[in-house]
C-alpha atoms as a PDB file:
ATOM      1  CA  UNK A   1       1.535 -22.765 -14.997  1.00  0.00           C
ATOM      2  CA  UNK A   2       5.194 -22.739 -13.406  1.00  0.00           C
ATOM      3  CA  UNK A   3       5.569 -24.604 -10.343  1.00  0.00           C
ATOM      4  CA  UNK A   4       7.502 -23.509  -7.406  1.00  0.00           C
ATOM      5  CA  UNK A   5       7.537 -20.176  -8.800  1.00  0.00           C
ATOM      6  CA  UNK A   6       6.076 -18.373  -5.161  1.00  0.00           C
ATOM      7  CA  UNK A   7       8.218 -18.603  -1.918  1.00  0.00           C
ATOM      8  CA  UNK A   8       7.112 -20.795   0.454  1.00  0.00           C
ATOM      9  CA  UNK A   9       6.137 -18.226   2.693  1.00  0.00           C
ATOM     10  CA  UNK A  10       3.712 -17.066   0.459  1.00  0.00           C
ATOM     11  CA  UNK A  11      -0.040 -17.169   2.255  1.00  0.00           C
ATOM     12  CA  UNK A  12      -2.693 -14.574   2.856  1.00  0.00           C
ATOM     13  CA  UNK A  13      -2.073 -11.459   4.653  1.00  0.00           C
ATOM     14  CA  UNK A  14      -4.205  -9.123   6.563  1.00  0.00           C
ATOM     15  CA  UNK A  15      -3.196  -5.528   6.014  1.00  0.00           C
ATOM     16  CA  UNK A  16      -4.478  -3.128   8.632  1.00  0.00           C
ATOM     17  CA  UNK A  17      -4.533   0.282   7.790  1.00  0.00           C
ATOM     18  CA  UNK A  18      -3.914   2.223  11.060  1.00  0.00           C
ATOM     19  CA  UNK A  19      -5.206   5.724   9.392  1.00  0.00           C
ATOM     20  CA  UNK A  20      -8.897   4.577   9.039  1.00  0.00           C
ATOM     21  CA  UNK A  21      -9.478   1.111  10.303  1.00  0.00           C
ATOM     22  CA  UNK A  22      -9.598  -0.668   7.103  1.00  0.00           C
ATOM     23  CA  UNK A  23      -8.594  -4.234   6.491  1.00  0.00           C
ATOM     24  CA  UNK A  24      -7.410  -6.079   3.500  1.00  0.00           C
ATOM     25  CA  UNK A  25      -6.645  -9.605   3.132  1.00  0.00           C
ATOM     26  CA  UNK A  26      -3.639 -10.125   0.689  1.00  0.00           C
ATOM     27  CA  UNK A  27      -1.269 -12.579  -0.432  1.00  0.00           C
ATOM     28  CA  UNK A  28       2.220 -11.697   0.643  1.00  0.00           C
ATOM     29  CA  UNK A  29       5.392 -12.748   1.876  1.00  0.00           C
ATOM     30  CA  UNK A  30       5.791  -9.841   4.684  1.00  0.00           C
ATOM     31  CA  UNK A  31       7.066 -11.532   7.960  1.00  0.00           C
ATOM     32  CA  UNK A  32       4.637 -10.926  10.897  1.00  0.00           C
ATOM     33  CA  UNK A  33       4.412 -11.106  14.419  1.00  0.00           C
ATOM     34  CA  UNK A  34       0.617 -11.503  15.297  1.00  0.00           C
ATOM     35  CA  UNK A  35      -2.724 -13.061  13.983  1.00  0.00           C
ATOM     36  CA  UNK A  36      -6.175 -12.334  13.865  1.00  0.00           C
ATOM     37  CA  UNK A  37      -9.540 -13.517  12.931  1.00  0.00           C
ATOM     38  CA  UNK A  38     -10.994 -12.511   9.512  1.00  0.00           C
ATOM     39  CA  UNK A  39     -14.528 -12.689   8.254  1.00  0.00           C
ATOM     40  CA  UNK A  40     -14.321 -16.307   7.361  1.00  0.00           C
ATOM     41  CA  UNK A  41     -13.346 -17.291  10.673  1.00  0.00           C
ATOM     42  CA  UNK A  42      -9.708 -18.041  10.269  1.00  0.00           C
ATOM     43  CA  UNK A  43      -6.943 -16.934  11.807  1.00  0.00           C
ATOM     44  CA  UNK A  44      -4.376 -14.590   8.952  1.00  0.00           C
ATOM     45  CA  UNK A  45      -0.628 -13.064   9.961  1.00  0.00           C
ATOM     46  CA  UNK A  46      -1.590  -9.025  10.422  1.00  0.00           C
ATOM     47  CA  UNK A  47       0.565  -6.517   9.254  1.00  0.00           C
ATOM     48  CA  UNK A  48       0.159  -2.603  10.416  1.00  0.00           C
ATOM     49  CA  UNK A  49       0.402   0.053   7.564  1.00  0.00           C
ATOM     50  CA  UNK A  50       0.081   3.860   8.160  1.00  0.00           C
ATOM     51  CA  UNK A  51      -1.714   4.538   4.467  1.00  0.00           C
ATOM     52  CA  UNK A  52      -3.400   2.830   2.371  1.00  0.00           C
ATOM     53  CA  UNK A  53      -5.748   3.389  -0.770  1.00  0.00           C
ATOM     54  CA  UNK A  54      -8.270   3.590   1.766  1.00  0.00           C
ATOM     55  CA  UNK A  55      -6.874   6.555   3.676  1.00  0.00           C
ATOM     56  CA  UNK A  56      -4.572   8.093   1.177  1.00  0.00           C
ATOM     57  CA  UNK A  57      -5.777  11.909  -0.053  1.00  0.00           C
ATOM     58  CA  UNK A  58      -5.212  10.755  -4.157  1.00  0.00           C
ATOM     59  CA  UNK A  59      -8.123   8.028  -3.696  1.00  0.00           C
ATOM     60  CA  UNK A  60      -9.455   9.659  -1.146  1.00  0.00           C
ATOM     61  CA  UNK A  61      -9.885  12.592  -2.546  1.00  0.00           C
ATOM     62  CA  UNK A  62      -9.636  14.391   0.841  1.00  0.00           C
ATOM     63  CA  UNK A  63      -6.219  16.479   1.858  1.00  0.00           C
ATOM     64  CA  UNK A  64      -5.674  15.315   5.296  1.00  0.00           C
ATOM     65  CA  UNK A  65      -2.304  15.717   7.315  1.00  0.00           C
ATOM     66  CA  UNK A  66      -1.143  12.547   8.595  1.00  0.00           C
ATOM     67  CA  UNK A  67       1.889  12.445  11.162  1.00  0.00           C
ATOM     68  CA  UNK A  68       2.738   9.706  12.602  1.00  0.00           C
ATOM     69  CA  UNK A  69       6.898  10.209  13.101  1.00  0.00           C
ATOM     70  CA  UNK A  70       6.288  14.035  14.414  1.00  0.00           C
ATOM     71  CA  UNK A  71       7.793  15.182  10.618  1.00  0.00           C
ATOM     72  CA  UNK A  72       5.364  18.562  11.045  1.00  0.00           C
ATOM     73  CA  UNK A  73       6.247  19.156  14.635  1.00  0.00           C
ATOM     74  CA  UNK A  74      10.098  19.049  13.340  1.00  0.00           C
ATOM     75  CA  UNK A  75       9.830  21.356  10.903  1.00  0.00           C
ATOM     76  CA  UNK A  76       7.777  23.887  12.589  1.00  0.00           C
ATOM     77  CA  UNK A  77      10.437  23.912  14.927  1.00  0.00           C
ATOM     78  CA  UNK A  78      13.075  24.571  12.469  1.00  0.00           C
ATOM     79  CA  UNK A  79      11.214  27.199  11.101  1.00  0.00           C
ATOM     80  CA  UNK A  80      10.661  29.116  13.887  1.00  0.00           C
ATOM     81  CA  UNK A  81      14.561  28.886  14.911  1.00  0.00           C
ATOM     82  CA  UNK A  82      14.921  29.933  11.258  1.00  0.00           C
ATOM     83  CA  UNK A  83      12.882  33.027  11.588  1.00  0.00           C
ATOM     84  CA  UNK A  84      14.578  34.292  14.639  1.00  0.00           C
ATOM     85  CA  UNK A  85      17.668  34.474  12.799  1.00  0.00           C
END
């Protein structure tokens, strides 16, 4: 194998999907701000997602609106300016 090929920042990763509560630990390079323990007792950066393969309707296989940035609320309002014109 190569050597140095990785960053150095390369280590494991916790990815915490905020949708359904699940947890995956990953090797990554995403900068982080907090920690937290895993199974195994160690302490692994965390990094928040909003969807995931565990909460996303194609795996899933369950159509679920998910809104975190108020996209629907925005366009319902748009529409209903729209229709009064």
């Amino acid at each position: 194998m190569k050597k140095d090929i990785h960053p150095k920042n390369y280590r494991q990763v916790i990815f915490a999907d905020n949708s359904s509560g699940t947890k995956f630990l990953i090797p990554s390079t995403i900068e982080t701000k907090t920690t937290e323990k895993w199974t195994d007792g160690k302490d692994y950066s965390v990094h928040h997602v909003e969807i995931s393969s565990a909460s996303h309707p194609f795996y899933t296989n369950q159509e679920k609106t998910i809104d975190t940035a108020g996209r629907v609320e925005k366009f319902k309002t748009r529409l209903a300016k729209a229709a009064k014109k």
